[in-house]
Each structure stands twice: as structure tokens, then as C-alpha cells.
N, C-alpha and C. Protein backbone atom coordinates (compact mmCIF):
# COMPACT_ATOMS: atom_id res chain seq x y z
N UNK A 1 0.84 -1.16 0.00
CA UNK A 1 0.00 0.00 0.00
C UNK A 1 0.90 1.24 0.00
N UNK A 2 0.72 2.02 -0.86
CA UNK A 2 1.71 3.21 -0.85
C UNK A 2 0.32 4.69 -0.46
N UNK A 3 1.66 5.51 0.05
CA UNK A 3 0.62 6.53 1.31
C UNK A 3 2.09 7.96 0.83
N UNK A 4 0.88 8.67 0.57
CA UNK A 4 1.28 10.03 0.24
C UNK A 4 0.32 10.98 1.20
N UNK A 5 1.00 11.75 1.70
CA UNK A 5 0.43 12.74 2.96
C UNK A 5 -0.91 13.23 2.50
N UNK A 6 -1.94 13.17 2.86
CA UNK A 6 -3.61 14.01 2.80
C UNK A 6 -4.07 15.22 3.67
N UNK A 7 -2.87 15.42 4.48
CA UNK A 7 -2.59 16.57 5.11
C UNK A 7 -3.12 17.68 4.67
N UNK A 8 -4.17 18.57 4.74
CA UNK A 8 -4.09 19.96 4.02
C UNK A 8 -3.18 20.86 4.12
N UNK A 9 -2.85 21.02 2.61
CA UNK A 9 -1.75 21.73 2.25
C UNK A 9 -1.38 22.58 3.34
N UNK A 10 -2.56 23.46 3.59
CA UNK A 10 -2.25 25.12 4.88
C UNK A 10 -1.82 24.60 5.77
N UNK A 11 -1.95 23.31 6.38
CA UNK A 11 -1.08 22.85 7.80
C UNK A 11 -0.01 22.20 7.57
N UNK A 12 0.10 21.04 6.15
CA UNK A 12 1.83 21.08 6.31
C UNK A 12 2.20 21.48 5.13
N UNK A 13 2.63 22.42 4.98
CA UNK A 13 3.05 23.05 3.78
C UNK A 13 3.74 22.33 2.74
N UNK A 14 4.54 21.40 3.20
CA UNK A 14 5.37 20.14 2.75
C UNK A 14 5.41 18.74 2.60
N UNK A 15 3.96 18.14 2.44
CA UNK A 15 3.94 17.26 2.94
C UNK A 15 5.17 15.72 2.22
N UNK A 16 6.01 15.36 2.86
CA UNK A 16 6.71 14.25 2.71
C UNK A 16 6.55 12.82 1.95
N UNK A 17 6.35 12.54 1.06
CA UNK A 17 6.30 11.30 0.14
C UNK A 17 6.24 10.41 0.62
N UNK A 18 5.50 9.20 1.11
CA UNK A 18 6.08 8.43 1.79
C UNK A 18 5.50 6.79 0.72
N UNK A 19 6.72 6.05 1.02
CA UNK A 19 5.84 4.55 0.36
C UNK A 19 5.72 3.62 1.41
N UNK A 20 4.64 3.18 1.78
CA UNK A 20 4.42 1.85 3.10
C UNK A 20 3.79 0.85 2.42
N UNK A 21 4.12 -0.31 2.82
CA UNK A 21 3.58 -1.79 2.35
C UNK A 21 3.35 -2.73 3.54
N UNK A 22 1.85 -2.56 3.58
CA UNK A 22 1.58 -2.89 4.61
C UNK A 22 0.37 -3.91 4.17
N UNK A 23 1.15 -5.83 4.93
CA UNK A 23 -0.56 -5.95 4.48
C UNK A 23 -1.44 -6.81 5.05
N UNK A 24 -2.88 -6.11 5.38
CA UNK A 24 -3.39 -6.23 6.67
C UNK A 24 -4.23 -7.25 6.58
N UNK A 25 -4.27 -8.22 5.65
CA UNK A 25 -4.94 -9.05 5.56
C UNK A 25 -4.82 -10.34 7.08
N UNK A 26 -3.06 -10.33 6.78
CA UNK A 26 -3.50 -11.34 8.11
C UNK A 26 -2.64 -10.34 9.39
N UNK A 27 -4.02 -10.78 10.52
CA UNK A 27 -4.29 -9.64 11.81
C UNK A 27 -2.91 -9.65 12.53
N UNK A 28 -2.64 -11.52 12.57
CA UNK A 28 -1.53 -11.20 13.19
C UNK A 28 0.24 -9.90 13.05
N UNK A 29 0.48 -10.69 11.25
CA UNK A 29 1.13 -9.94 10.82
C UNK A 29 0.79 -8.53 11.05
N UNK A 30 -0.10 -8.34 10.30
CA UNK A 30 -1.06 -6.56 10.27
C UNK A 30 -0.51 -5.67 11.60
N UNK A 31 -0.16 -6.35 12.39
CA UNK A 31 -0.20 -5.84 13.97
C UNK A 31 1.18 -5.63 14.22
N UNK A 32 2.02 -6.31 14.13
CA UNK A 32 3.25 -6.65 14.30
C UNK A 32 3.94 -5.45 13.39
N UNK A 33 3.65 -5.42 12.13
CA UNK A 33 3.79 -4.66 10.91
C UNK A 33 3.59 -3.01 11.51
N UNK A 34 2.16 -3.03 11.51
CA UNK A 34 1.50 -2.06 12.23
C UNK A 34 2.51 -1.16 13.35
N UNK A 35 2.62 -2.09 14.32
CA UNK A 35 3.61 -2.04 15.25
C UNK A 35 4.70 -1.44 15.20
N UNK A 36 5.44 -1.66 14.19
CA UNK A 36 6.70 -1.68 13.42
C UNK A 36 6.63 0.25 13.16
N UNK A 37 5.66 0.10 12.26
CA UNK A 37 5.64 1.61 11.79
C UNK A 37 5.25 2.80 12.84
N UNK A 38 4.28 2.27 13.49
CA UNK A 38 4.09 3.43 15.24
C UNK A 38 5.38 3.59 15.28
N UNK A 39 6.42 2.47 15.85
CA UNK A 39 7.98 2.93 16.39
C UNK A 39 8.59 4.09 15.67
N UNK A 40 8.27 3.74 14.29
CA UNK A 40 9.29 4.60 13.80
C UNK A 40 8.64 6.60 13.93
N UNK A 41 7.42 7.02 14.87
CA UNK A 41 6.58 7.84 14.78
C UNK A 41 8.02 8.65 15.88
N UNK A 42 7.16 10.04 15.93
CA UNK A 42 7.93 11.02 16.66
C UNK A 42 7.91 10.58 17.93
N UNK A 43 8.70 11.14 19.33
CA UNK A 43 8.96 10.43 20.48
C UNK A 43 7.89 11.90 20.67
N UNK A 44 7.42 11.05 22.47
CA UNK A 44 6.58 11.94 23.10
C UNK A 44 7.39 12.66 23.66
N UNK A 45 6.94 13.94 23.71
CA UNK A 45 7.77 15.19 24.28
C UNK A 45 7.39 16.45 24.57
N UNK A 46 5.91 16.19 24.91
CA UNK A 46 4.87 16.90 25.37
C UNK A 46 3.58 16.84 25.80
N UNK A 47 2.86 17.52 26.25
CA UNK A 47 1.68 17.07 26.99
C UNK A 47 0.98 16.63 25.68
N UNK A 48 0.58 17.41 24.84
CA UNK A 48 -0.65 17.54 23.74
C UNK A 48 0.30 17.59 22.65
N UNK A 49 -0.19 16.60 21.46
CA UNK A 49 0.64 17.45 19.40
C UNK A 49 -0.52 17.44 18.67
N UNK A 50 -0.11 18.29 17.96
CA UNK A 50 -1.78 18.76 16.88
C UNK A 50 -1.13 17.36 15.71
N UNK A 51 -2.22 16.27 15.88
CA UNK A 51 -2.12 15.15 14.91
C UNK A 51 -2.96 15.99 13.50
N UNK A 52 -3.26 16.75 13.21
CA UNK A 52 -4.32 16.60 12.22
C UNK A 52 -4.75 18.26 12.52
N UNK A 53 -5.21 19.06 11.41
CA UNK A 53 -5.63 20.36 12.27
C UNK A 53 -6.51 20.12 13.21
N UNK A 54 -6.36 21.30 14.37
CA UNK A 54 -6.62 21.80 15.22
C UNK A 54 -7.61 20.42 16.11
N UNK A 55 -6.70 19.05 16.04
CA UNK A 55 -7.14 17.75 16.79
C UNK A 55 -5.88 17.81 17.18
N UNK A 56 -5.78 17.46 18.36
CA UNK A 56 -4.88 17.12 19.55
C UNK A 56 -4.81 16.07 20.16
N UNK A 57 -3.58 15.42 20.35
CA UNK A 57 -4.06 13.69 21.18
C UNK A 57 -2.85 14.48 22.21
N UNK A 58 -3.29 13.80 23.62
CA UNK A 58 -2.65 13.53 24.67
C UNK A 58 -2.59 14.09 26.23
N UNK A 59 -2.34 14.58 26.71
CA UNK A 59 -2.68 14.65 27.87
C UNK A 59 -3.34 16.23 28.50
N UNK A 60 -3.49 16.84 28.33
CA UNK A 60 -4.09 18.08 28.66
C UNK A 60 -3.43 19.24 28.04
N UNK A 61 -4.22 20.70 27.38
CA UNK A 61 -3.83 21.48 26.43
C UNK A 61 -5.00 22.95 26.55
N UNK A 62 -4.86 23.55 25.81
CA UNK A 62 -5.77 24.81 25.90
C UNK A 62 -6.88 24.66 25.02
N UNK A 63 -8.26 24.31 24.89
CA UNK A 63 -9.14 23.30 23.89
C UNK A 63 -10.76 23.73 24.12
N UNK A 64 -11.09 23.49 22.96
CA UNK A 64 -12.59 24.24 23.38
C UNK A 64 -13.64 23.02 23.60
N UNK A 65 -13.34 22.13 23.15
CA UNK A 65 -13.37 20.26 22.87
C UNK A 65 -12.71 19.32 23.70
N UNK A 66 -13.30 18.28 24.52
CA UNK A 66 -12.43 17.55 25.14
C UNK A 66 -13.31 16.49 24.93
N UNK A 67 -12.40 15.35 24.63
CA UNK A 67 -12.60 14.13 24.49
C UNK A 67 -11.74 12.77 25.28
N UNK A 68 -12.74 12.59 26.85
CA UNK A 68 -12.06 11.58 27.33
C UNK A 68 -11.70 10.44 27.42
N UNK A 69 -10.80 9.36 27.03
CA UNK A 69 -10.75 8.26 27.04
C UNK A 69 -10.95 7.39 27.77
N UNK A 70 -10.60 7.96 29.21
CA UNK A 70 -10.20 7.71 30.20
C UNK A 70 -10.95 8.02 31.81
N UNK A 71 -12.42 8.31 31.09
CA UNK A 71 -13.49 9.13 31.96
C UNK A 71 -13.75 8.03 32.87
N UNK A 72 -14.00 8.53 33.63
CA UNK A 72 -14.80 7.60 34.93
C UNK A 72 -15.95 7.61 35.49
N UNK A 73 -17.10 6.38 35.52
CA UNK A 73 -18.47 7.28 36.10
C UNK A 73 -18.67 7.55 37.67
N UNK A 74 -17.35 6.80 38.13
CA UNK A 74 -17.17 7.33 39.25
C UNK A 74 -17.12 8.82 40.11
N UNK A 75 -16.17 9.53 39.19
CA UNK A 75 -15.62 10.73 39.63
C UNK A 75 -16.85 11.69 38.13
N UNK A 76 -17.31 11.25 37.45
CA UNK A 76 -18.00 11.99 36.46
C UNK A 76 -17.52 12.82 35.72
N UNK A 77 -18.07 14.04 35.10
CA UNK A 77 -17.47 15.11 34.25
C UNK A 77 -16.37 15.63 35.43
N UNK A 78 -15.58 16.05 34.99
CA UNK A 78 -14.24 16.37 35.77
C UNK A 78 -14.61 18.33 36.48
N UNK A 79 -14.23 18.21 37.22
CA UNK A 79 -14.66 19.99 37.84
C UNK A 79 -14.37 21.31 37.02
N UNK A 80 -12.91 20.43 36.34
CA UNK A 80 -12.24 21.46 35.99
C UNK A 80 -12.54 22.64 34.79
N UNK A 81 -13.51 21.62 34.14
CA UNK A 81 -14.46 22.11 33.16
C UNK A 81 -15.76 22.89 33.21
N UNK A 82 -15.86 23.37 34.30
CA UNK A 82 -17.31 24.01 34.84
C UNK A 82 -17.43 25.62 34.75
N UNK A 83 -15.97 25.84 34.75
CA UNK A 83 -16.02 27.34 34.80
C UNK A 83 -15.41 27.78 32.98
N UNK A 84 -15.20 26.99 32.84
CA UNK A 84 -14.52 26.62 31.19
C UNK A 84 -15.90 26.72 30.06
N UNK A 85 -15.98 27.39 28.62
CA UNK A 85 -16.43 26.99 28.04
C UNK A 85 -15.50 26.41 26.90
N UNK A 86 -16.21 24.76 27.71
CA UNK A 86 -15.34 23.88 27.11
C UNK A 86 -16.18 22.58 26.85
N UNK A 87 -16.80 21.94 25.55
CA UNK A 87 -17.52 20.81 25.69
C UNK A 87 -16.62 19.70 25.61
N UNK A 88 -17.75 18.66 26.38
CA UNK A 88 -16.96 17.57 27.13
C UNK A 88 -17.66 16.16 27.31
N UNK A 89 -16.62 15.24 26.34
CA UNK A 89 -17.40 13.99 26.14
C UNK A 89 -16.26 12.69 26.96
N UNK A 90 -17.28 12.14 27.68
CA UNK A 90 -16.22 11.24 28.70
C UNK A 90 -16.18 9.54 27.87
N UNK A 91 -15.27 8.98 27.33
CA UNK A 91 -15.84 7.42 27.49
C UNK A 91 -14.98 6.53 28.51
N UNK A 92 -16.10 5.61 29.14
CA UNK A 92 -15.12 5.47 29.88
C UNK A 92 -14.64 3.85 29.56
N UNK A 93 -13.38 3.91 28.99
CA UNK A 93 -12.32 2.50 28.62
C UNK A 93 -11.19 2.44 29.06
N UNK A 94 -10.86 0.80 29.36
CA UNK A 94 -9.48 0.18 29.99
C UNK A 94 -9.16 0.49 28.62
N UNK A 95 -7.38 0.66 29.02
CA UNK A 95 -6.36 0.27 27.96
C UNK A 95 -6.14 -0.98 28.24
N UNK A 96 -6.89 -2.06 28.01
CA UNK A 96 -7.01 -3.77 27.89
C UNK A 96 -6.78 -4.05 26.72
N UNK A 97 -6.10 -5.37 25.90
CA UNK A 97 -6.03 -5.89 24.92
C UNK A 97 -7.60 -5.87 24.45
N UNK A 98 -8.38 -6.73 25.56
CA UNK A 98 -9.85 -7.62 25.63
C UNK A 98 -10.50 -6.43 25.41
N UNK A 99 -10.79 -5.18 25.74
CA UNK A 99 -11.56 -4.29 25.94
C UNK A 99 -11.79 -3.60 24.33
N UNK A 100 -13.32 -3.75 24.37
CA UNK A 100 -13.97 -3.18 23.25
C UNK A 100 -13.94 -2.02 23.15
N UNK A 101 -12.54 -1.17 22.16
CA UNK A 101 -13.06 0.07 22.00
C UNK A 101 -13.52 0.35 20.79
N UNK A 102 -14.05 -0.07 19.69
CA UNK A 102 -14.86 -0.12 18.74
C UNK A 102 -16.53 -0.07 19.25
N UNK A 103 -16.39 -0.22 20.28
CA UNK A 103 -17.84 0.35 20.58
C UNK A 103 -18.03 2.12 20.39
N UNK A 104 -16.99 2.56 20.59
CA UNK A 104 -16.80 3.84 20.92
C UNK A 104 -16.76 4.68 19.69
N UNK A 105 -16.10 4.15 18.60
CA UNK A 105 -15.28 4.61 17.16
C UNK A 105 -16.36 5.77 16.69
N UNK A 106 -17.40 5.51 16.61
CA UNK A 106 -18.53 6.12 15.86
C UNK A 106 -18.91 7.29 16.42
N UNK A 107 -18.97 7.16 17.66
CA UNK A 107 -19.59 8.31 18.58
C UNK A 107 -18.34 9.37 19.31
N UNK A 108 -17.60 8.92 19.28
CA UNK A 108 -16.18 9.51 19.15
C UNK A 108 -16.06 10.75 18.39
N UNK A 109 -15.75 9.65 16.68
CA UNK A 109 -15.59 10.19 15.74
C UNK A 109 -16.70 11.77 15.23
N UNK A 110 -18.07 11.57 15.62
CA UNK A 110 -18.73 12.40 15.41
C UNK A 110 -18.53 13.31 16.61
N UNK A 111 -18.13 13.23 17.60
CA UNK A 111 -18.33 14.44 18.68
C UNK A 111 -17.07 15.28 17.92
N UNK A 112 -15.61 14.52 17.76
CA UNK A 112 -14.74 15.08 16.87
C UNK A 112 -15.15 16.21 15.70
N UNK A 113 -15.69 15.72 15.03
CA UNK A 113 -16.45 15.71 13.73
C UNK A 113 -17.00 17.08 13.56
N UNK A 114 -17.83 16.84 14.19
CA UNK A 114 -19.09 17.91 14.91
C UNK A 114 -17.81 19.20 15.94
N UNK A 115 -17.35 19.18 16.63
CA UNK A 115 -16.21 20.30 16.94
C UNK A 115 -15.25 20.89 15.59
N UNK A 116 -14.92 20.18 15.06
CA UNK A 116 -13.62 20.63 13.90
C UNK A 116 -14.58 21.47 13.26
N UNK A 117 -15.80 21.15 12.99
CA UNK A 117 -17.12 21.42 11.76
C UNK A 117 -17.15 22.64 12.13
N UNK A 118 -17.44 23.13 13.45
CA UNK A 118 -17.70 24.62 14.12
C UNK A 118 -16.48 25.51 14.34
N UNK A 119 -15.55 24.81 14.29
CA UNK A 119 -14.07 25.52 14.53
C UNK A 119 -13.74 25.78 15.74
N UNK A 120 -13.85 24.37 16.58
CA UNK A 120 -13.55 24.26 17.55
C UNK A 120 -12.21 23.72 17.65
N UNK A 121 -11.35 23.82 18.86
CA UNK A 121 -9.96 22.27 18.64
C UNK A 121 -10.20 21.80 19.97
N UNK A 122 -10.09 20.29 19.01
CA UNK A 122 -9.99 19.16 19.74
C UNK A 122 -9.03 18.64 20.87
N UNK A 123 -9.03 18.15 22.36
CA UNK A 123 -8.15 17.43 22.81
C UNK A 123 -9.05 16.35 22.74
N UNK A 124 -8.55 15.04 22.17
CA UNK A 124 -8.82 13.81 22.97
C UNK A 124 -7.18 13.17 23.64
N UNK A 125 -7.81 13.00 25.10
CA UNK A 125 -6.55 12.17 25.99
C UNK A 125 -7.37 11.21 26.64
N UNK A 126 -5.79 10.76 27.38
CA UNK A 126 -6.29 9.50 28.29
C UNK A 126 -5.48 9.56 29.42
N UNK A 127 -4.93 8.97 30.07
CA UNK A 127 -3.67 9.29 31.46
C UNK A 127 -2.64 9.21 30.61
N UNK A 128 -2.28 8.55 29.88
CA UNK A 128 -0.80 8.79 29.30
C UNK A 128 -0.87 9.73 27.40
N UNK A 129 -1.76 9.35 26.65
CA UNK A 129 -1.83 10.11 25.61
C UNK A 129 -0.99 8.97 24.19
N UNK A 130 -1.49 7.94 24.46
CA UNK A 130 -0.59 7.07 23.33
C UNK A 130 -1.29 6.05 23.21
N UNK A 131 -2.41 4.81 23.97
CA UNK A 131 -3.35 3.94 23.44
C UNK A 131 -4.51 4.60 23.39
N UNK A 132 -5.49 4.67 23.96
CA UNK A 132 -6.76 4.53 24.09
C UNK A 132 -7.07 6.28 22.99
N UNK A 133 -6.77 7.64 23.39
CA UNK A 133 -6.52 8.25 22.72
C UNK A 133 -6.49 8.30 21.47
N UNK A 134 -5.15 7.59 20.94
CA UNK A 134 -4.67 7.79 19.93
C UNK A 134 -5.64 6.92 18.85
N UNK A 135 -6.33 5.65 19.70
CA UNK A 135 -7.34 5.12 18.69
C UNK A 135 -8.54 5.12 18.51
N UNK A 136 -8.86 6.43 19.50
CA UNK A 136 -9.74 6.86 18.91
C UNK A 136 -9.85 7.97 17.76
N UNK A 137 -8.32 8.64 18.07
CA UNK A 137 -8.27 9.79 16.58
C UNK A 137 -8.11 9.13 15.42
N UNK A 138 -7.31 7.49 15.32
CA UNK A 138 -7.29 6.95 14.21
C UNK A 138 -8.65 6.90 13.91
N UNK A 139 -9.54 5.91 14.58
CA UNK A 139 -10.82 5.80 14.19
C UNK A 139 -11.62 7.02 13.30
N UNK A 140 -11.61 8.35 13.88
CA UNK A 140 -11.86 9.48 13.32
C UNK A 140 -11.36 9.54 12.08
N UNK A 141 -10.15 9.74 12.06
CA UNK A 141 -9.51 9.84 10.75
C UNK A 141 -10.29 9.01 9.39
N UNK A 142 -9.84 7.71 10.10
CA UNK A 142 -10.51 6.52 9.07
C UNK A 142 -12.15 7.13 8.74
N UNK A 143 -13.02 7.08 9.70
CA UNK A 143 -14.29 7.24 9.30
C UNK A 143 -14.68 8.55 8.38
N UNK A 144 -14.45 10.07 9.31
CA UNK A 144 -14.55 11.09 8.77
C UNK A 144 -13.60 11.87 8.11
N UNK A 145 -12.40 11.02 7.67
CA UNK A 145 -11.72 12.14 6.89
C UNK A 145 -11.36 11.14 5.65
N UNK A 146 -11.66 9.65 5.65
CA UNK A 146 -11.39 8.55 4.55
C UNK A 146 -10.49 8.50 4.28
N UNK A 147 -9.74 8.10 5.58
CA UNK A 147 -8.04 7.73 5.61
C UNK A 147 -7.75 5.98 5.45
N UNK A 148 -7.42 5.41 5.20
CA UNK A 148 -7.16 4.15 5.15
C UNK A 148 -6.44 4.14 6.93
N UNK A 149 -6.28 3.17 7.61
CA UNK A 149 -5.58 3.30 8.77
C UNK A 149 -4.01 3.04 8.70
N UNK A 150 -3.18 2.66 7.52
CA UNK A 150 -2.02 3.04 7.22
C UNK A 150 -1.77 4.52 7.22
N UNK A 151 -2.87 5.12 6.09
CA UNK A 151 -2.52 6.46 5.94
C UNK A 151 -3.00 6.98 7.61
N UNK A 152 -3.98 6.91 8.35
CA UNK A 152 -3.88 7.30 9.78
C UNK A 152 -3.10 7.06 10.26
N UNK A 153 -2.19 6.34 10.78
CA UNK A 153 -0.95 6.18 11.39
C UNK A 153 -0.20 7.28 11.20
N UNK A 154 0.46 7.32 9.79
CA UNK A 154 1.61 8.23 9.38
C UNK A 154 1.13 9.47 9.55
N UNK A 155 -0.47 9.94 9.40
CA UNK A 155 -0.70 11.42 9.88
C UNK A 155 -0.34 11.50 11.23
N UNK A 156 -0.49 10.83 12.13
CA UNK A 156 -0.42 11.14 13.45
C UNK A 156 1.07 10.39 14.11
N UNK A 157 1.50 10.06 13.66
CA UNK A 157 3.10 9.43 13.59
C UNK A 157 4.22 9.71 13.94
N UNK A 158 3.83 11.10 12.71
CA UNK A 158 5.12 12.21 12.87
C UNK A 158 4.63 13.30 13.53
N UNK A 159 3.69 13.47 14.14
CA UNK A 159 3.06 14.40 14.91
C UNK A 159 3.68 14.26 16.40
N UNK A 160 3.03 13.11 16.68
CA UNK A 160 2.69 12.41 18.21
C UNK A 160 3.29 10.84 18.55
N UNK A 161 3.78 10.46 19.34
CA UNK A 161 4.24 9.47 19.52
C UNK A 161 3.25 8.61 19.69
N UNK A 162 2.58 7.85 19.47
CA UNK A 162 1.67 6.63 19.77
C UNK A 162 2.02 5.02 19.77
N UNK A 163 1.17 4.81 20.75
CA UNK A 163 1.16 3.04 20.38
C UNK A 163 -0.14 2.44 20.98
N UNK A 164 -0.97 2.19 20.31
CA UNK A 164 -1.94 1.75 21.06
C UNK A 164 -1.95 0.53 21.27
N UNK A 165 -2.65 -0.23 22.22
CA UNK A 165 -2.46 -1.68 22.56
C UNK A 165 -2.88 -2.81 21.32
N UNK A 166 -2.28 -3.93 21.19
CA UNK A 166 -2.34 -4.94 20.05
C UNK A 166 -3.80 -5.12 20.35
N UNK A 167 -4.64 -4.82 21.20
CA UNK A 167 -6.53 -5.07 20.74
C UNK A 167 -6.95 -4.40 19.84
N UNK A 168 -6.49 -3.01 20.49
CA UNK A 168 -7.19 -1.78 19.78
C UNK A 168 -6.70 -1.63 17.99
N UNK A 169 -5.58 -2.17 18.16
CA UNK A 169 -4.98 -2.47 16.76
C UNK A 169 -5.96 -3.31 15.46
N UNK A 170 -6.44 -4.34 16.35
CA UNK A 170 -6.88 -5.50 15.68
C UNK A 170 -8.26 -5.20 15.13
N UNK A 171 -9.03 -3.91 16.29
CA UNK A 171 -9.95 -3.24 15.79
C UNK A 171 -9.91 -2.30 14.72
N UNK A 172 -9.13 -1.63 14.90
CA UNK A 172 -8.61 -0.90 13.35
C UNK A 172 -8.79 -1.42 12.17
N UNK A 173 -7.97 -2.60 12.49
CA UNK A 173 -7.61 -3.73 11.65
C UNK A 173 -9.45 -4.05 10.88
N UNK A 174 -9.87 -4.10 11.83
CA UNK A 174 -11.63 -4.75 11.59
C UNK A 174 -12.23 -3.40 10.99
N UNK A 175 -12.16 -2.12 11.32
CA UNK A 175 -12.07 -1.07 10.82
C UNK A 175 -12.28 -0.79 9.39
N UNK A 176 -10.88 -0.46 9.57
CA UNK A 176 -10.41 -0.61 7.91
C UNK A 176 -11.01 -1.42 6.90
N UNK A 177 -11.13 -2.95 7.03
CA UNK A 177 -11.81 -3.82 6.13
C UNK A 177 -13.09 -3.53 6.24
N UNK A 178 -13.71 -3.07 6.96
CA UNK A 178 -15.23 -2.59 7.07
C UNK A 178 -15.52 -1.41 6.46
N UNK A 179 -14.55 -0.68 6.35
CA UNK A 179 -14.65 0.85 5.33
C UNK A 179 -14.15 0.19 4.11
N UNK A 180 -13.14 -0.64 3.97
CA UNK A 180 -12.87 -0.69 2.61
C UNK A 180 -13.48 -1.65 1.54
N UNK A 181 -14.92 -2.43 2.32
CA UNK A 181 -15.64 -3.30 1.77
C UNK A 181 -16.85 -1.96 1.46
N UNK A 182 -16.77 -1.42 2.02
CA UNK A 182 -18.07 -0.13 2.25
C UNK A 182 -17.89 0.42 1.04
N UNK A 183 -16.65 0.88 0.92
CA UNK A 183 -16.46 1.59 -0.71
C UNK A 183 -16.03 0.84 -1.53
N UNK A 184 -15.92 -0.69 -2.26
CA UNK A 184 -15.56 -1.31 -2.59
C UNK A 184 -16.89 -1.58 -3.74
């Protein structure tokens, strides 16, 4: 699969050529592969990186949008947001292999969706800013911007350091073939 940046031009002025061969047919490989190419992404070296315009993955930032990964219905909407106009969507998921976050992808993706649309910017985090996070911006990507999840990776790659857990991967993985049977 070869992947040339979809970046809009106004945010990277340059975007970089890239060729990846990636192939996701079998999950195991797909993952491992997958795997392979996260490493080679930028190291974390900050709270928040703008993956994508004015979308943000990682741990807390200045945002009119917040998207939690990592919400709890314990402790609920967080305080800190009360005096803030700041909208605020909690889900609440383990970073577990086992743990379904494809339940989430859709409703995610549109709260995303629905902020960028108004010209809002996005944080989605989680406690660390590299699984649960990061797959849900892939998910986004894939759904509402019709990224293949190769080409999601490399947008957010060289942005942000990520790795999300080999589940959340495998969902992608299920993802992807579900968008690419969709337009097929």
C-alpha cells in the first residue's frame, strides 16, 4: 500500500512522500507490521501534538473540545471544566487488549467531527496520551476524513508518539476492512 500525505496543504506546507507496504490481511502480521511503523513515529515530548488540524491527542492542552478516554463514572465530568467553556465527552475505557473500543469509534468520531465542523480544537486524551486516545483519533480519521488506517498512522506518527495496545490495533484492523468493503 503506498501513502502520500492528505494533510491539508495550509497545515503542512510540505507534505513528505512516503511509500508503506503494509498488508493487513492477516491480523496477526497486520499488527506486528502495524507495530513496526508506530515505532518509527515522533517520540513523546509533550503534553498535547496537533495530529491533524486543530485535533490534539494527549494529555491536557488549551481546547474548546475535550474528548475523554479515560473518563470515569465514578468521579464523572471532571470539575475542571465548569467554569470553562469547554464541551466535554467522557468514554469510559481500559487500555485492555480484551476491551472493546470499537464500541466507541462512531460516537467519538462524530463528537470530533461535529467540533472541527464549528471551529472548535480538539483534545482527545487518556492518562498517558498514546493507546486509548490515539485510537480513537485513528478511528476518526478513518471514518470522517477517509483515511485508510495506514494512511492514519503516518498522519499522526510524525506528529505524536503513539502506540496503542495490540486489541485496539486489531480493531482498526476490523475497521479498515469494514470501510474498505463499504467503498468497494
Amino acid at each position: 500500500m503506498s501513502y502520500r500525505s492528505k494533510l491539508p496543504a495550509s497545515w503542512n506546507d510540505q507534505p513528505a512522500a512516503r511509500q508503506v507496504m503494509i498488508d493487513l490481511s492477516s491480523p496477526g502480521l497486520a499488527v506486528f507490521e502495524l507495530e513496526r511503523l508506530l515505532f518509527t513515529g515522533r517520540a513523546i515530548i509533550s503534553h498535547a501534538d496537533e495530529v491533524w488540524p486543530r485535533l490534539y491527542v494527549g494529555d491536557q492542552h488549551r481546547i474548546t473540545h475535550v474528548l475523554n478516554a479515560a473518563h470515569s463514572r465514578r468521579r464523572g465530568r471532571p470539575d475542571i471544566y465548569e467554569d470553562m467553556a469547554v464541551t466535554y465527552m467522557g468514554v469510559e475505557a481500559r487500555d485492555a487488549c480484551d476491551y472493546d473500543m470499537s464500541a466507541n469509534f462512531r460516537s467519538a468520531a462524530d463528537f470530533i467531527h461535529a467540533a472541527l465542523s464549528r471551529g472548535g480544537t480538539v483534545l482527545v486524551h487518556c492518562h498517558v496520551g498514546v493507546s486509548r486516545s490515539a485510537t480513537l483519533v485513528l478511528a476518526y480519521l478513518m471514518l470522517k476524513q477517509n483515511l485508510t488506517l495506514v494512511e492514519a498512522i503516518c498522519a499522526v506518527k510524525d506528529n505524536r508518539g503513539v502506540i496503542p495496545n495490540r486489541g485496539f490495533l486489531r480493531q482498526l484492523i476490523r475497521l479498515n476492512q469494514q470501510l474498505f468493503d463499504k467503498r468497494s
